[in-house]
PDB file of N, CA and C in Angstrom:
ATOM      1  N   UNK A   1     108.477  84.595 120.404  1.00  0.00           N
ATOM      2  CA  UNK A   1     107.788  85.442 119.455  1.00  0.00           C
ATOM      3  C   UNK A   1     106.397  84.870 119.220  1.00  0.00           C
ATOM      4  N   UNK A   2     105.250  85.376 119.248  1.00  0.00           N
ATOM      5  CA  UNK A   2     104.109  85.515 119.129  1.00  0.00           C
ATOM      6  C   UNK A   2     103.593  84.389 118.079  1.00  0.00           C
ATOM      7  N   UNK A   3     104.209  85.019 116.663  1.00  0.00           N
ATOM      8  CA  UNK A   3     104.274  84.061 115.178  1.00  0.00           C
ATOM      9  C   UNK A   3     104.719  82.911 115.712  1.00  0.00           C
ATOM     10  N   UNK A   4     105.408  82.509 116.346  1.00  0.00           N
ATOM     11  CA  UNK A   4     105.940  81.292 116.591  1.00  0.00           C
ATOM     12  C   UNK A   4     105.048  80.257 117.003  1.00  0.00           C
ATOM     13  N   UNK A   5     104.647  80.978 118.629  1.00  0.00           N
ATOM     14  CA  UNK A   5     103.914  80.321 119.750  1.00  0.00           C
ATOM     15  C   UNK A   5     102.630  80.240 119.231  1.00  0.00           C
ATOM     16  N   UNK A   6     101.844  81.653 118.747  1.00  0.00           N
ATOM     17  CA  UNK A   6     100.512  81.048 118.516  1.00  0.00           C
ATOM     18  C   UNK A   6     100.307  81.082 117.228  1.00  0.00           C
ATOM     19  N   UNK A   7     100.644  81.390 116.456  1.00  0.00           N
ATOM     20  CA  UNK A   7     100.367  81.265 114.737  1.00  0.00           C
ATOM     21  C   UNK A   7     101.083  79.726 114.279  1.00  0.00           C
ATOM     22  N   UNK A   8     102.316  79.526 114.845  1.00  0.00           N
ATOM     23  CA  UNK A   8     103.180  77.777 114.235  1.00  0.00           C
ATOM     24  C   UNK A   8     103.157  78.782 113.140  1.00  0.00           C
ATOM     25  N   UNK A   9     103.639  79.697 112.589  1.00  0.00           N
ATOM     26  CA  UNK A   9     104.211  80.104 111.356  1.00  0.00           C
ATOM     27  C   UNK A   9     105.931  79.611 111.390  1.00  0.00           C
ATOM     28  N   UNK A  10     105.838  79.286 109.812  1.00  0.00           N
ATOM     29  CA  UNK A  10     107.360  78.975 109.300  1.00  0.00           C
ATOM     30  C   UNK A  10     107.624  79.943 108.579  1.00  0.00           C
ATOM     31  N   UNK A  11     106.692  80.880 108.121  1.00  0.00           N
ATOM     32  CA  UNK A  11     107.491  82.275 107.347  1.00  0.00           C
ATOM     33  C   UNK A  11     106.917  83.464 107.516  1.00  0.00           C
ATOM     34  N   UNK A  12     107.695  84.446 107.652  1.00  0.00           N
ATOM     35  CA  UNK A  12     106.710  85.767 108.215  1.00  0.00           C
ATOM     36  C   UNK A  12     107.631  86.878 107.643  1.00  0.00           C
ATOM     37  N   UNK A  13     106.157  87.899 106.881  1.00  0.00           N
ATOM     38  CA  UNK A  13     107.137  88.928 105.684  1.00  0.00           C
ATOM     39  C   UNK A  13     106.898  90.198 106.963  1.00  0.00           C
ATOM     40  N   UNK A  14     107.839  91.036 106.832  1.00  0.00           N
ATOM     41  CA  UNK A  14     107.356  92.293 107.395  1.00  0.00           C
ATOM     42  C   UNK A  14     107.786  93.316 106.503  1.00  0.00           C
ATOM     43  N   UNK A  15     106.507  94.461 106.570  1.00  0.00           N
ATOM     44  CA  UNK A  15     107.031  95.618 105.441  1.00  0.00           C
ATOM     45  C   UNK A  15     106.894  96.518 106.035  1.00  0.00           C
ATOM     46  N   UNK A  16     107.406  97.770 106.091  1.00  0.00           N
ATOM     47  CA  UNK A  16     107.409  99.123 106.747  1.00  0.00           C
ATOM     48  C   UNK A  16     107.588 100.091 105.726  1.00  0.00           C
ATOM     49  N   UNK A  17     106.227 100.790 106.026  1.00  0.00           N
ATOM     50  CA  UNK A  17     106.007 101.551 104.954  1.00  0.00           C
ATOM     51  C   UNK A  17     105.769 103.063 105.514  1.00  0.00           C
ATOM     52  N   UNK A  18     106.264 104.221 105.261  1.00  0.00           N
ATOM     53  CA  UNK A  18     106.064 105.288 105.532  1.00  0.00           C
ATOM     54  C   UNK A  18     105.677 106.726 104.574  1.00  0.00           C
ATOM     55  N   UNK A  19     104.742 106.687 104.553  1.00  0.00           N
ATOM     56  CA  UNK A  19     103.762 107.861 103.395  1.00  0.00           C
ATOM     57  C   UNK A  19     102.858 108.565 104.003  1.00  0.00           C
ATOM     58  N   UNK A  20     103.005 109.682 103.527  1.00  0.00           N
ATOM     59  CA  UNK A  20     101.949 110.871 103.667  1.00  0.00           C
ATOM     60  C   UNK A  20     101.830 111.155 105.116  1.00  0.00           C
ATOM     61  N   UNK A  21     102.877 110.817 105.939  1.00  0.00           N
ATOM     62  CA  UNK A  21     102.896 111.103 107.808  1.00  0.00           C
ATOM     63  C   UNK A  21     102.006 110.276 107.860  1.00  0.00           C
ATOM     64  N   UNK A  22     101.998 109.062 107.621  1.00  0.00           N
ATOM     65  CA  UNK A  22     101.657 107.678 108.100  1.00  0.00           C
ATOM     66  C   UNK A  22     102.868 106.960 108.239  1.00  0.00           C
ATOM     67  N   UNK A  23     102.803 105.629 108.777  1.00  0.00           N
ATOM     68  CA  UNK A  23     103.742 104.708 109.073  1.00  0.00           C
ATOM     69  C   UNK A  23     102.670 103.514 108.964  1.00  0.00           C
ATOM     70  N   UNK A  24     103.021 102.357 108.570  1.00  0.00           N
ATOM     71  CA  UNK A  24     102.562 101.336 108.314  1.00  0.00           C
ATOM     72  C   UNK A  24     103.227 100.093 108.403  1.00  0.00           C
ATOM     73  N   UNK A  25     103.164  98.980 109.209  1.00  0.00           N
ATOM     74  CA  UNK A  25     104.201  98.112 109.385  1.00  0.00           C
ATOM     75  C   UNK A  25     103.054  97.138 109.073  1.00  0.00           C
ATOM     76  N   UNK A  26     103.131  96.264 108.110  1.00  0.00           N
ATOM     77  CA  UNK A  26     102.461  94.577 107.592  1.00  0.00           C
ATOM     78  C   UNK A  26     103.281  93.439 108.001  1.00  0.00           C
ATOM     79  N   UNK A  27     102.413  92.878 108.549  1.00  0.00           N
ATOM     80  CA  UNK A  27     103.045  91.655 108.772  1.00  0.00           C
ATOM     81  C   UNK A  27     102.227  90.548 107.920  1.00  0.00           C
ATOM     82  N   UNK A  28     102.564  89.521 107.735  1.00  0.00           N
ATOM     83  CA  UNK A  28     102.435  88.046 106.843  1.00  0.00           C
ATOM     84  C   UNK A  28     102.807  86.928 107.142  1.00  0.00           C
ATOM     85  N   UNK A  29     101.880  86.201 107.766  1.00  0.00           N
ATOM     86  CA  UNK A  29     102.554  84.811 107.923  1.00  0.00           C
ATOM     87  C   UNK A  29     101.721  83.910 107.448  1.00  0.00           C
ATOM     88  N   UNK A  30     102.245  82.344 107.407  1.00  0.00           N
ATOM     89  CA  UNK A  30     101.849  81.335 106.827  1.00  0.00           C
ATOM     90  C   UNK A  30     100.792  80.441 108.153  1.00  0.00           C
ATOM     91  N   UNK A  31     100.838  80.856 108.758  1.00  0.00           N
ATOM     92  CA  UNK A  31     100.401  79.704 110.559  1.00  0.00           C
ATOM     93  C   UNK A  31      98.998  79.566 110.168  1.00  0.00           C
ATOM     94  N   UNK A  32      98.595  79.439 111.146  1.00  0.00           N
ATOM     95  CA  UNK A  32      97.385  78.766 111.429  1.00  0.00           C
ATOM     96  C   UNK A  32      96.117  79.661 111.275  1.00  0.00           C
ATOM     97  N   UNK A  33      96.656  80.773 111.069  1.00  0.00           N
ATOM     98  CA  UNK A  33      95.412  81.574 110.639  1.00  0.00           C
ATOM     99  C   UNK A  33      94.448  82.438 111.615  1.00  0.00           C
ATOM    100  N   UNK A  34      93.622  83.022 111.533  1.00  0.00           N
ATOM    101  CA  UNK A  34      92.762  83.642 112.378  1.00  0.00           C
ATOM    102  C   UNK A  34      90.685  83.793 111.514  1.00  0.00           C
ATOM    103  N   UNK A  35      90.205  83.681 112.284  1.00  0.00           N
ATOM    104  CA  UNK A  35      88.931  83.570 111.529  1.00  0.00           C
ATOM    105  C   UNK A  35      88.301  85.008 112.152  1.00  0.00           C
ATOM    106  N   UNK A  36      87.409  85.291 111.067  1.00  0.00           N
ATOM    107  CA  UNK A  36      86.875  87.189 111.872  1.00  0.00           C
ATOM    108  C   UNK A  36      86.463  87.076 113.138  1.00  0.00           C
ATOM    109  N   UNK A  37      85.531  85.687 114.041  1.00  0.00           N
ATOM    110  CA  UNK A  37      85.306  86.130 115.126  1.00  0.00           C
ATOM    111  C   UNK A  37      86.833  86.007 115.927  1.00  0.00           C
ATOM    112  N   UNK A  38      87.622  85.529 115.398  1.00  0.00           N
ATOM    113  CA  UNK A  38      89.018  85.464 116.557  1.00  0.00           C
ATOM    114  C   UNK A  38      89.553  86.843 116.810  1.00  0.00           C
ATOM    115  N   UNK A  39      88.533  87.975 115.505  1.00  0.00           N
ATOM    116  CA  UNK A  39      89.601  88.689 115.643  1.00  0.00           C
ATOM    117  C   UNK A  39      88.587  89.865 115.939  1.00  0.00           C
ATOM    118  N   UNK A  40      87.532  89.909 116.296  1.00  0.00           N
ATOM    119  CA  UNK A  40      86.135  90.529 116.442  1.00  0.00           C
ATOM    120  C   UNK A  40      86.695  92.114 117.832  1.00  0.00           C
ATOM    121  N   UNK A  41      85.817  92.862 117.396  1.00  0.00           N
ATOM    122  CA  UNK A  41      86.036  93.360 119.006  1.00  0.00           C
ATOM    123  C   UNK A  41      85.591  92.851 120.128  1.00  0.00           C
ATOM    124  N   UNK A  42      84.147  92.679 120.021  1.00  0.00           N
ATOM    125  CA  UNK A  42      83.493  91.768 121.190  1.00  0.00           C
ATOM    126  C   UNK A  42      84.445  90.530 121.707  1.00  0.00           C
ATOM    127  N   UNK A  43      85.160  89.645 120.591  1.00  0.00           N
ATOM    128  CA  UNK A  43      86.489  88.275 121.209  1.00  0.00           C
ATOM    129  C   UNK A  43      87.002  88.841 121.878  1.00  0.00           C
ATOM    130  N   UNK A  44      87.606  90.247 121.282  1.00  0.00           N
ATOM    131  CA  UNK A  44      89.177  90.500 121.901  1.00  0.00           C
ATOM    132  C   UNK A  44      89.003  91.334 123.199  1.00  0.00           C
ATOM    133  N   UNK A  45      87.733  91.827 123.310  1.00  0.00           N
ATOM    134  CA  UNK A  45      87.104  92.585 124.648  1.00  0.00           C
ATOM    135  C   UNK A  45      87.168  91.382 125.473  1.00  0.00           C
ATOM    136  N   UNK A  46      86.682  90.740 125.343  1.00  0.00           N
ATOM    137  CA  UNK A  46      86.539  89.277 126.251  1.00  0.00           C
ATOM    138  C   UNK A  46      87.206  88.923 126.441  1.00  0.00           C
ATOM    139  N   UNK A  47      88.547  88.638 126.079  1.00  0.00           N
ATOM    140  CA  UNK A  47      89.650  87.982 125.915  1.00  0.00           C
ATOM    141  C   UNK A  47      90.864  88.966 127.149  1.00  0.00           C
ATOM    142  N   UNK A  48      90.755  90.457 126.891  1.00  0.00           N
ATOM    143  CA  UNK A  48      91.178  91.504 127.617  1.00  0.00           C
ATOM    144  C   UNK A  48      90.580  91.147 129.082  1.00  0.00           C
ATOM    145  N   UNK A  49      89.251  91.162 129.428  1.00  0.00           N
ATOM    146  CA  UNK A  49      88.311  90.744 130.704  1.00  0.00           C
ATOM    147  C   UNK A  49      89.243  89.655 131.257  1.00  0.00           C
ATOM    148  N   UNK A  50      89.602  88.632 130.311  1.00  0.00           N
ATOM    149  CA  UNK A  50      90.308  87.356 131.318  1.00  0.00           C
ATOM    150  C   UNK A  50      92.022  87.244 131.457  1.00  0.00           C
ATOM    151  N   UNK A  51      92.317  88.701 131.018  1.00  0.00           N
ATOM    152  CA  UNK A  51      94.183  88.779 131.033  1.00  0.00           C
ATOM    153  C   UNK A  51      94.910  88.752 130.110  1.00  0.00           C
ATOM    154  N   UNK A  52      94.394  88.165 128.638  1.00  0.00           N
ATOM    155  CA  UNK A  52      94.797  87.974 127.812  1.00  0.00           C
ATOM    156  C   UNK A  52      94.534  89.248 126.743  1.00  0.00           C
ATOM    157  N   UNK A  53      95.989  89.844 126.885  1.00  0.00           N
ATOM    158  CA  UNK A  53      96.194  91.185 126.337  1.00  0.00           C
ATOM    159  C   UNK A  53      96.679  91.471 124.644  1.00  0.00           C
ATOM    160  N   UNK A  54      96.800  90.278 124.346  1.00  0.00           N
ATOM    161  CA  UNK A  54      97.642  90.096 122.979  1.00  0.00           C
ATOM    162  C   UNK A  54      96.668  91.610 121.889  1.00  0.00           C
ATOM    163  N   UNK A  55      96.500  90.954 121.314  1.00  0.00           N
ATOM    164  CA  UNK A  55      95.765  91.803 119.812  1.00  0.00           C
ATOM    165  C   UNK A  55      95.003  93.136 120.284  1.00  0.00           C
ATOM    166  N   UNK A  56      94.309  92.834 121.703  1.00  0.00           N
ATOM    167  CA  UNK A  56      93.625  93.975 121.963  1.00  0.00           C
ATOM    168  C   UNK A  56      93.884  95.243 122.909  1.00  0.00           C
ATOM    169  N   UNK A  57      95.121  94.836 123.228  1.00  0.00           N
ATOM    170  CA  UNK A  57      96.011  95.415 123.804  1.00  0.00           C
ATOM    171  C   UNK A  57      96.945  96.833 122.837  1.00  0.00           C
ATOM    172  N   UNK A  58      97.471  96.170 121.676  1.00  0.00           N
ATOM    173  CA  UNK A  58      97.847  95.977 120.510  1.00  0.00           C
ATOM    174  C   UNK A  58      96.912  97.369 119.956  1.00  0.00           C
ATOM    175  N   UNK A  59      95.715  97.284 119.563  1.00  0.00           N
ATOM    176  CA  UNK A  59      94.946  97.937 119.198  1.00  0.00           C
ATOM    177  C   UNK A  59      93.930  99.494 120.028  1.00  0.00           C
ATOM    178  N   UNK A  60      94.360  99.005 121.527  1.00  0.00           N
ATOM    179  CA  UNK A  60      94.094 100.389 122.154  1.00  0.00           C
ATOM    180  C   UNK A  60      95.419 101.177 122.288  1.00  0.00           C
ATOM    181  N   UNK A  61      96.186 100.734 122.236  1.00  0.00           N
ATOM    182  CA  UNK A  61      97.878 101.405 122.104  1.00  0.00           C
ATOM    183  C   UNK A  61      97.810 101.810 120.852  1.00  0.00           C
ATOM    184  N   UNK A  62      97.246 101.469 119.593  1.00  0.00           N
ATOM    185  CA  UNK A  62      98.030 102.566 118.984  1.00  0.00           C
ATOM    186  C   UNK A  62      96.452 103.244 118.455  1.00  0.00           C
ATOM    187  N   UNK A  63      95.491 103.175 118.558  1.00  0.00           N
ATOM    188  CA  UNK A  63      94.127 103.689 118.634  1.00  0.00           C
ATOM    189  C   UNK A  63      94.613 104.948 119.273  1.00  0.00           C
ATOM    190  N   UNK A  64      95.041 105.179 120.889  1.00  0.00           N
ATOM    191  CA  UNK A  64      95.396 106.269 121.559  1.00  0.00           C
ATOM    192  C   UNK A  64      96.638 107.285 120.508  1.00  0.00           C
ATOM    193  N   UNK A  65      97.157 106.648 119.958  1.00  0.00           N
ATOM    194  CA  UNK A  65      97.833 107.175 119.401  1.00  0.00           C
ATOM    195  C   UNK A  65      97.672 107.777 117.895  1.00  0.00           C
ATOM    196  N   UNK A  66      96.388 107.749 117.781  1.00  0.00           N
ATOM    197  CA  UNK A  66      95.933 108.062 116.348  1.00  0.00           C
ATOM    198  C   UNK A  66      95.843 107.009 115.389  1.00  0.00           C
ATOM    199  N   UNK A  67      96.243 105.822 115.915  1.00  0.00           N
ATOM    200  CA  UNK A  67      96.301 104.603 114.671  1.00  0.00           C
ATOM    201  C   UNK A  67      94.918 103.249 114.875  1.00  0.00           C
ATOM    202  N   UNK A  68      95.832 102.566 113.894  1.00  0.00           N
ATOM    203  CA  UNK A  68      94.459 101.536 113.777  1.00  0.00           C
ATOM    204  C   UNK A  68      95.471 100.144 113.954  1.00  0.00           C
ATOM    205  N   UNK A  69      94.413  99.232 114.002  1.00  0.00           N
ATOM    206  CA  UNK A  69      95.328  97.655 113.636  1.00  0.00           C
ATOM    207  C   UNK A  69      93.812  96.709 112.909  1.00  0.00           C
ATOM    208  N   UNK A  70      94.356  95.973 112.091  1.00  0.00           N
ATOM    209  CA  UNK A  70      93.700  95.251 111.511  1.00  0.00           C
ATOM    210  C   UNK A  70      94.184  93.840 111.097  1.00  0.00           C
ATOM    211  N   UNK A  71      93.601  92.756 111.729  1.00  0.00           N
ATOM    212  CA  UNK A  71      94.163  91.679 111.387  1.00  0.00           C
ATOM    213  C   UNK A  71      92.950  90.728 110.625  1.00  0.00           C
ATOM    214  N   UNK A  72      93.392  89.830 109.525  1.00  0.00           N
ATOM    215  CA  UNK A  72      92.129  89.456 109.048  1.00  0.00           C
ATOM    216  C   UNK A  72      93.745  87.764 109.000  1.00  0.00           C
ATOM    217  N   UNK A  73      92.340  87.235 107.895  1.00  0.00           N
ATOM    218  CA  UNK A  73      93.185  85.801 107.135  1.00  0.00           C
ATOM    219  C   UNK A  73      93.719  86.090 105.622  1.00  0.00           C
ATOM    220  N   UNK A  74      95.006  85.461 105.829  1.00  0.00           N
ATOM    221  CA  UNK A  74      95.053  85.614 104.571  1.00  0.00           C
ATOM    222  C   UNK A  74      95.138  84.484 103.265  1.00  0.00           C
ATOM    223  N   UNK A  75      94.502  85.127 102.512  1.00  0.00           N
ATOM    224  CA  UNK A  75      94.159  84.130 101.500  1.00  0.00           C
ATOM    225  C   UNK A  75      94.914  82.860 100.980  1.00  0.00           C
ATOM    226  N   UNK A  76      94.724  81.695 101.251  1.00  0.00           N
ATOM    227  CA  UNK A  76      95.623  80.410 101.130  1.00  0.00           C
ATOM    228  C   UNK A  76      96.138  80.363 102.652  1.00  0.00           C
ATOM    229  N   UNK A  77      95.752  80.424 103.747  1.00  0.00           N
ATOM    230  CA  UNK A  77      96.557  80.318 104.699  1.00  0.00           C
ATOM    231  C   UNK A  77      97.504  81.108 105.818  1.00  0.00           C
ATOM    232  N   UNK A  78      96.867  81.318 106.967  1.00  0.00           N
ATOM    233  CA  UNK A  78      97.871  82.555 107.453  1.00  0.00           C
ATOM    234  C   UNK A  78      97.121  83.818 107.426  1.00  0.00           C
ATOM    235  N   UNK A  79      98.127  84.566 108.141  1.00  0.00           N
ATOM    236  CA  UNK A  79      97.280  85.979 108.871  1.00  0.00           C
ATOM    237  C   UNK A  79      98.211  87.359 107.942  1.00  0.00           C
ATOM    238  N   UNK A  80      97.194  87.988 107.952  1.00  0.00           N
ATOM    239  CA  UNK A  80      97.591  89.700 107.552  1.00  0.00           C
ATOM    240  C   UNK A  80      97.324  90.395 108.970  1.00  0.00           C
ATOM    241  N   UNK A  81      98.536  91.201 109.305  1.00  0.00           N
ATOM    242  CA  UNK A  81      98.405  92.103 110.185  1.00  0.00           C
ATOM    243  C   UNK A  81      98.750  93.180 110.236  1.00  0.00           C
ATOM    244  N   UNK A  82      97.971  94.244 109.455  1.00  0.00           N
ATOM    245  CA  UNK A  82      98.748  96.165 109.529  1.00  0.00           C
ATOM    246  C   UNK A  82      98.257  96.805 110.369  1.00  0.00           C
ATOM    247  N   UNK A  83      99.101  97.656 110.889  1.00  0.00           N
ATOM    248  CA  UNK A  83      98.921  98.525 112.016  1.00  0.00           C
ATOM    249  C   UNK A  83      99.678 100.091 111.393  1.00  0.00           C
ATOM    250  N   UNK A  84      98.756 100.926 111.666  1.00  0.00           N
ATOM    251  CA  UNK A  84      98.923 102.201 111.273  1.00  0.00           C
ATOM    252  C   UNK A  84      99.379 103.539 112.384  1.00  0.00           C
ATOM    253  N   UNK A  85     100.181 103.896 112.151  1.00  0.00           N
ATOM    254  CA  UNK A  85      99.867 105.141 113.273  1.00  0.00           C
ATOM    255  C   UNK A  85     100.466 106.574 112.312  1.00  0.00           C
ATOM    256  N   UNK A  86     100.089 107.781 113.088  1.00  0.00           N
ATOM    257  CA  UNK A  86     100.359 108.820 112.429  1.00  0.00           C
ATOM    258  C   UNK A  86     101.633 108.829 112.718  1.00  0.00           C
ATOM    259  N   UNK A  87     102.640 109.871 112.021  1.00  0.00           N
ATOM    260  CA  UNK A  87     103.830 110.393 112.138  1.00  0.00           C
ATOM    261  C   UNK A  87     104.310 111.872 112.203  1.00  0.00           C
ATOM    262  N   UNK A  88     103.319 112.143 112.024  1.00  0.00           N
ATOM    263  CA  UNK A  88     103.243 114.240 112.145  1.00  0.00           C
ATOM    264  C   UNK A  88     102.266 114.582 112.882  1.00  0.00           C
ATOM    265  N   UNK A  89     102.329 113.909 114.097  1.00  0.00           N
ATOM    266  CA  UNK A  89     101.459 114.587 115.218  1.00  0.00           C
ATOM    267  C   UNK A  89     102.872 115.393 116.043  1.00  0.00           C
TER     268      UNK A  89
END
């Protein structure tokens, strides 16, 4: 698992949330964090160029699909990650 290998998280919340023909799944962990350029488009374009498909991969999959993903830091430690897609298409 992802959280494991590259975050070293020891705790990870997930919430699934479904409103207004949205769907929303949050994730939360404690790891190592991510800083905005880790999580930039220009990084993750670059990052795609050399094989490494993780986050930006992630984000043209559900982009095509009407959704978004957003990963930032979260405050005290650790990453926020929601990803949105429609549900009444």
């Amino acid at each position: 698992m992802n959280v494991v290998k590259h975050a070293r998280a020891h705790r990870v919340e997930l919430t699934l949330e479904h409103t207004d023909g949205q769907a929303r799944l949050i994730v939360v962990d404690d790891g190592v964090g991510v800083t905005d350029d880790d999580v930039s488009g220009e990084r993750l374009d670059a990052q795609m160029a050399t094989g490494h498909l993780g986050l930006a991969s992630r984000r043209v999959r559900l982009a095509a699909a009407g959704g978004s993903l957003t990963v930032r830091a979260r405050p005290g430690g650790g990453t926020v990650a929601i990803a949105t897609v429609p549900t009444d298409r």
